[in-house]
N, C-alpha and C. Protein backbone atom coordinates (compact mmCIF):
# COMPACT_ATOMS: atom_id res chain seq x y z
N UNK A 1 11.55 -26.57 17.04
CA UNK A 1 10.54 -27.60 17.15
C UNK A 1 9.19 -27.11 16.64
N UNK A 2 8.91 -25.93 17.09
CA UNK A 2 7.46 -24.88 15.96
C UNK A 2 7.49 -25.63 15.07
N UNK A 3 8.49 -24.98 14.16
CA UNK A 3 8.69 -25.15 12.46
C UNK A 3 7.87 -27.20 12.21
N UNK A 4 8.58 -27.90 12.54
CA UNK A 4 8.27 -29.40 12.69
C UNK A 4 6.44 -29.21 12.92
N UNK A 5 6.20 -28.94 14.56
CA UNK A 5 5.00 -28.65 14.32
C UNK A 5 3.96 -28.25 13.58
N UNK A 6 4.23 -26.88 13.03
CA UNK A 6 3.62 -26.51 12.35
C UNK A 6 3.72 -27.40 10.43
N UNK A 7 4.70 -27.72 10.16
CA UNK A 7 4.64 -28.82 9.15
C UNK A 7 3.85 -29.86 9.43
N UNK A 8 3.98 -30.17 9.95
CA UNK A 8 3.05 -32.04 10.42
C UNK A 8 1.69 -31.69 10.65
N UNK A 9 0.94 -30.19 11.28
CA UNK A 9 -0.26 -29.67 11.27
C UNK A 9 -0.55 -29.03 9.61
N UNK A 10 -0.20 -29.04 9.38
CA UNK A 10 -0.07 -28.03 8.01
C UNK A 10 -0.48 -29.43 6.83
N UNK A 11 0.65 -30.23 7.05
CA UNK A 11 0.40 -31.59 6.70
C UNK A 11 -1.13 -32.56 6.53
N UNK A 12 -1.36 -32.49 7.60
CA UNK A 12 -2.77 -33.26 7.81
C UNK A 12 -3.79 -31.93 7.67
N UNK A 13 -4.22 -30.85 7.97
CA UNK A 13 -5.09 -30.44 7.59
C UNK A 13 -5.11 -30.15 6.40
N UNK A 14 -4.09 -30.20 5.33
CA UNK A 14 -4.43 -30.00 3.84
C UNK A 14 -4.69 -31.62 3.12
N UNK A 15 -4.03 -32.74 3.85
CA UNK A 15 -4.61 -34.08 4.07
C UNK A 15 -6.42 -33.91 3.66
N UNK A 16 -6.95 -33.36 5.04
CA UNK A 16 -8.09 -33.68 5.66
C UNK A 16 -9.08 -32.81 4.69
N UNK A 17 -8.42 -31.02 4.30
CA UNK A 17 -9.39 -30.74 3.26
C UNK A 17 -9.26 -31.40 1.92
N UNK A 18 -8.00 -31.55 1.85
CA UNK A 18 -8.15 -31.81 0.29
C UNK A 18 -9.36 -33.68 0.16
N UNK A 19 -9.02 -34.03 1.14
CA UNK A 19 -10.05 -35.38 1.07
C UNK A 19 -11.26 -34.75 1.37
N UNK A 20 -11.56 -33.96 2.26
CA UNK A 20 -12.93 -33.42 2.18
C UNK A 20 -13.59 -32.84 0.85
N UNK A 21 -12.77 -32.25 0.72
CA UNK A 21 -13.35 -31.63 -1.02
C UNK A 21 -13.30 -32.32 -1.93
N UNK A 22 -12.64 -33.24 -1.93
CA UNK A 22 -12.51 -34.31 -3.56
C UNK A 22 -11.86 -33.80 -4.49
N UNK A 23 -10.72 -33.07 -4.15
CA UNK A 23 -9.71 -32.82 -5.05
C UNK A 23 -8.99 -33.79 -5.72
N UNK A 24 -8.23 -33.82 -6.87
CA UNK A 24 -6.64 -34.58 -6.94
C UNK A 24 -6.24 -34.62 -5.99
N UNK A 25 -5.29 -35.37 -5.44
CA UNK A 25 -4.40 -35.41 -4.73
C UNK A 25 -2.94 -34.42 -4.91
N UNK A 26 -2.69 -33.63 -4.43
CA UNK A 26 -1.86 -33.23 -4.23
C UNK A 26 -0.15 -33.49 -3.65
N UNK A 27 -0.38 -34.66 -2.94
CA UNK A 27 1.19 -34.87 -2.77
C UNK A 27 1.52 -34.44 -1.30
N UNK A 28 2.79 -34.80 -0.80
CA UNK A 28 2.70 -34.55 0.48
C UNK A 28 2.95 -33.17 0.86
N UNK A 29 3.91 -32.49 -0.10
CA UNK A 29 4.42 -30.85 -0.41
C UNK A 29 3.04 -30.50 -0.54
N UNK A 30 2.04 -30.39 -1.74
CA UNK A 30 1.50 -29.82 -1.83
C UNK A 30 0.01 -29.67 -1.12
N UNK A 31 0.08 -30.67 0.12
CA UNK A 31 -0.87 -31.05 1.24
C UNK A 31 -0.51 -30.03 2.30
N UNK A 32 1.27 -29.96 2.49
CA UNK A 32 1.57 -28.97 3.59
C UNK A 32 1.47 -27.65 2.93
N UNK A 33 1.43 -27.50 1.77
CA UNK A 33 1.25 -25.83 1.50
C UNK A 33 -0.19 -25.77 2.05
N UNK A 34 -1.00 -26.62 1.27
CA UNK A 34 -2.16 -26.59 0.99
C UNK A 34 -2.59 -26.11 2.59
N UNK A 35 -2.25 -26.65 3.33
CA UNK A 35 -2.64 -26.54 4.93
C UNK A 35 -2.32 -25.52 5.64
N UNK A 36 -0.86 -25.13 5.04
CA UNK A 36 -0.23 -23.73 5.83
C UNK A 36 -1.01 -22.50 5.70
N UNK A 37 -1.58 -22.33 4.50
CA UNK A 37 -2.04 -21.36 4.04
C UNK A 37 -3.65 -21.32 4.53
N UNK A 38 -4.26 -22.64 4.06
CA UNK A 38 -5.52 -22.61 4.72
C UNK A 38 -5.59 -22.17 6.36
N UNK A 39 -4.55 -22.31 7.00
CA UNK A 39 -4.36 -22.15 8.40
C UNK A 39 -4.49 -20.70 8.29
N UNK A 40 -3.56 -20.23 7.76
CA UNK A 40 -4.02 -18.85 7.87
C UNK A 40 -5.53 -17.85 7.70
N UNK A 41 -6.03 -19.03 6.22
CA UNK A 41 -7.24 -18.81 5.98
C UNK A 41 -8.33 -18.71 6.84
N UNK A 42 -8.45 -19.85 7.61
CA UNK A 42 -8.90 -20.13 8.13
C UNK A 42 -9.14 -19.49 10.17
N UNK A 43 -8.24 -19.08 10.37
CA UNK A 43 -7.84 -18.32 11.87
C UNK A 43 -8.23 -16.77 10.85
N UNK A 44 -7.98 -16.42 9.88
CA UNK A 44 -8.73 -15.12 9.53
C UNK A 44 -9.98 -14.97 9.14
N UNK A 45 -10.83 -16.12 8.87
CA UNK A 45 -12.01 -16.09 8.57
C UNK A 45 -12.83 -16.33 9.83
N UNK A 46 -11.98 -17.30 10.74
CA UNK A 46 -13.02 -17.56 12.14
C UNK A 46 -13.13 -16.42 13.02
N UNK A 47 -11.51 -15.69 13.14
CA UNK A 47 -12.02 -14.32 13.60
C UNK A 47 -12.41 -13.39 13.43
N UNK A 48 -12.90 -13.10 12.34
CA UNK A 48 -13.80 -12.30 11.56
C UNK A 48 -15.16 -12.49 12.18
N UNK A 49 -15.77 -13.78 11.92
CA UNK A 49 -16.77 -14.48 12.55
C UNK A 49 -16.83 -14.80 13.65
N UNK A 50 -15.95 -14.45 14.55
CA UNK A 50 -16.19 -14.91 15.96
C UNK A 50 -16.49 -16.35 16.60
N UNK A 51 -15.46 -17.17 15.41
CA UNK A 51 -15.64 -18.43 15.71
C UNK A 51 -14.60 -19.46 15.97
N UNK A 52 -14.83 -20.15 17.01
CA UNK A 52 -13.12 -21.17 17.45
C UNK A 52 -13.68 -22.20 17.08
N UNK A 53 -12.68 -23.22 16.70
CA UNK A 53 -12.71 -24.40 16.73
C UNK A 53 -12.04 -25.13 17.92
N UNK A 54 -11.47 -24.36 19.04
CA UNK A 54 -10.45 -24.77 20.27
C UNK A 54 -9.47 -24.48 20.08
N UNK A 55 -8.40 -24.77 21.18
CA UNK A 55 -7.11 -24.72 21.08
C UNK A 55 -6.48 -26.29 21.03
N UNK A 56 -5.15 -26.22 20.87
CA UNK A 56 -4.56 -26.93 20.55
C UNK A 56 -4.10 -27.97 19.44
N UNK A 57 -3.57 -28.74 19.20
CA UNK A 57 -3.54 -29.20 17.68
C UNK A 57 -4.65 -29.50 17.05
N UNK A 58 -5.69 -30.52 17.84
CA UNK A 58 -6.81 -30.84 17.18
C UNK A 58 -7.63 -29.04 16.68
N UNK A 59 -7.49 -28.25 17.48
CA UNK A 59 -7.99 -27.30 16.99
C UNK A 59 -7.43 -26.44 15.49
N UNK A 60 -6.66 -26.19 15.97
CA UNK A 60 -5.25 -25.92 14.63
C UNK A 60 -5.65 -26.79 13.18
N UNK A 61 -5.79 -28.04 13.98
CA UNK A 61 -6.19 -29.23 12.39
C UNK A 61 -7.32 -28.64 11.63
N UNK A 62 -8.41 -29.01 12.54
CA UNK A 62 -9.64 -28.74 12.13
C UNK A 62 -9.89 -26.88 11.21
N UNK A 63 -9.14 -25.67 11.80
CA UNK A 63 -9.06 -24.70 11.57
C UNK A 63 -8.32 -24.37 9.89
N UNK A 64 -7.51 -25.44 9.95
CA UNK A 64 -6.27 -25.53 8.85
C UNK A 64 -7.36 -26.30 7.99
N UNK A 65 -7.77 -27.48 7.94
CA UNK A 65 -8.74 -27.90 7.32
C UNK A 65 -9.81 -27.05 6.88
N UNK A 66 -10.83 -26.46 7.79
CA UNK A 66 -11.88 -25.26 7.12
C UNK A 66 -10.84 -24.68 6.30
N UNK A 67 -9.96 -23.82 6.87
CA UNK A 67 -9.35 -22.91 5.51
C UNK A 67 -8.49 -23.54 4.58
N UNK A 68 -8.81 -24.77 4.14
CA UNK A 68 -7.98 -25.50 3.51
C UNK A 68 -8.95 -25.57 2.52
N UNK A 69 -9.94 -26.24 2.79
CA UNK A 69 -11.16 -26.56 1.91
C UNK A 69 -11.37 -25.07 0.93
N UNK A 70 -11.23 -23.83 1.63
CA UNK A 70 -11.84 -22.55 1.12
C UNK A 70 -10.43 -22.09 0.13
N UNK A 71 -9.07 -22.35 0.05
CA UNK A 71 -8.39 -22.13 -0.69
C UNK A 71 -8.93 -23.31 -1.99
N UNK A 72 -9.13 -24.51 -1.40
CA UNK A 72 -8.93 -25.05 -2.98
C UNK A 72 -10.21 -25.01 -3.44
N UNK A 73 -11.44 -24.40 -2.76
CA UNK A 73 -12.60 -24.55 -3.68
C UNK A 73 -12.33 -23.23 -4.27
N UNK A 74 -11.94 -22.09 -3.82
CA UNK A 74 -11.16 -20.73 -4.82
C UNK A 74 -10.38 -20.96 -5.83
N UNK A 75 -8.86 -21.98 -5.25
CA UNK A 75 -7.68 -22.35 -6.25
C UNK A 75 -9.17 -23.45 -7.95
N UNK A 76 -9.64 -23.97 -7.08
CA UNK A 76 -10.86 -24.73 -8.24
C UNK A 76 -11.36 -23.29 -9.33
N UNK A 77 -11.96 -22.65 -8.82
CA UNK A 77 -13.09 -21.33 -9.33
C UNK A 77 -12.01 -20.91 -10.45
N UNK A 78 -10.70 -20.49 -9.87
CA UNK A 78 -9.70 -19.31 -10.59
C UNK A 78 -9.10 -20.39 -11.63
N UNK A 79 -8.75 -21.39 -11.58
CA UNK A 79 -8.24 -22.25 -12.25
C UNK A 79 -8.77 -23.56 -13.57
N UNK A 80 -10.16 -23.25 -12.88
CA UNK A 80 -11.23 -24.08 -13.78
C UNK A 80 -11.38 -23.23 -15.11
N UNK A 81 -11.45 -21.95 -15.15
CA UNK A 81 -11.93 -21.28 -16.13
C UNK A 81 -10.58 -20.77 -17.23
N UNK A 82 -9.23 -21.54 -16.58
CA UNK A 82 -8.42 -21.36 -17.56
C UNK A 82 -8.14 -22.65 -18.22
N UNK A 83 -8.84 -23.56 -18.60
CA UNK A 83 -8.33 -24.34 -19.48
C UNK A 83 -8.36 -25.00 -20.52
């Protein structure tokens, strides 16, 4: 049941950055990468900084979102200059 969870969170926070940033759209696959990873991004950058967004899903969202936004304004930087 994790696995589910963590898809459907993964899901909407790459949703929520990629609409925050004004990307393309990415797709529903590439919303849940987009999110999984920012999740990670994101729980390693807040604890670095000493910063929560809470627990629980809404927290998780919001967390997956910040590091969602910070992969694709990077995936933007590395990718803009090849084309």
């Amino acid at each position: 049941m994790e696995i589910i969870g963590t898809l459907i969170i993964g899901a909407i926070a790459g949703w929520l950055g990629s609409s925050i940033y004004k990307g393309s759209g990415l797709g529903l696959i590439g919303n849940i990468v987009v999110g999984i990873i920012g999740s990670f991004v994101g729980f390693w950058l807040f604890a670095k900084l000493g910063v929560s967004l809470g627990d629980g899903w809404l927290g998780a969202i919001l967390t997956g979102a910040a590091g969602a936004i910070v992969v694709l304004f990077l995936a933007n930087l590395i990718f803009r200059g090849r084309g």
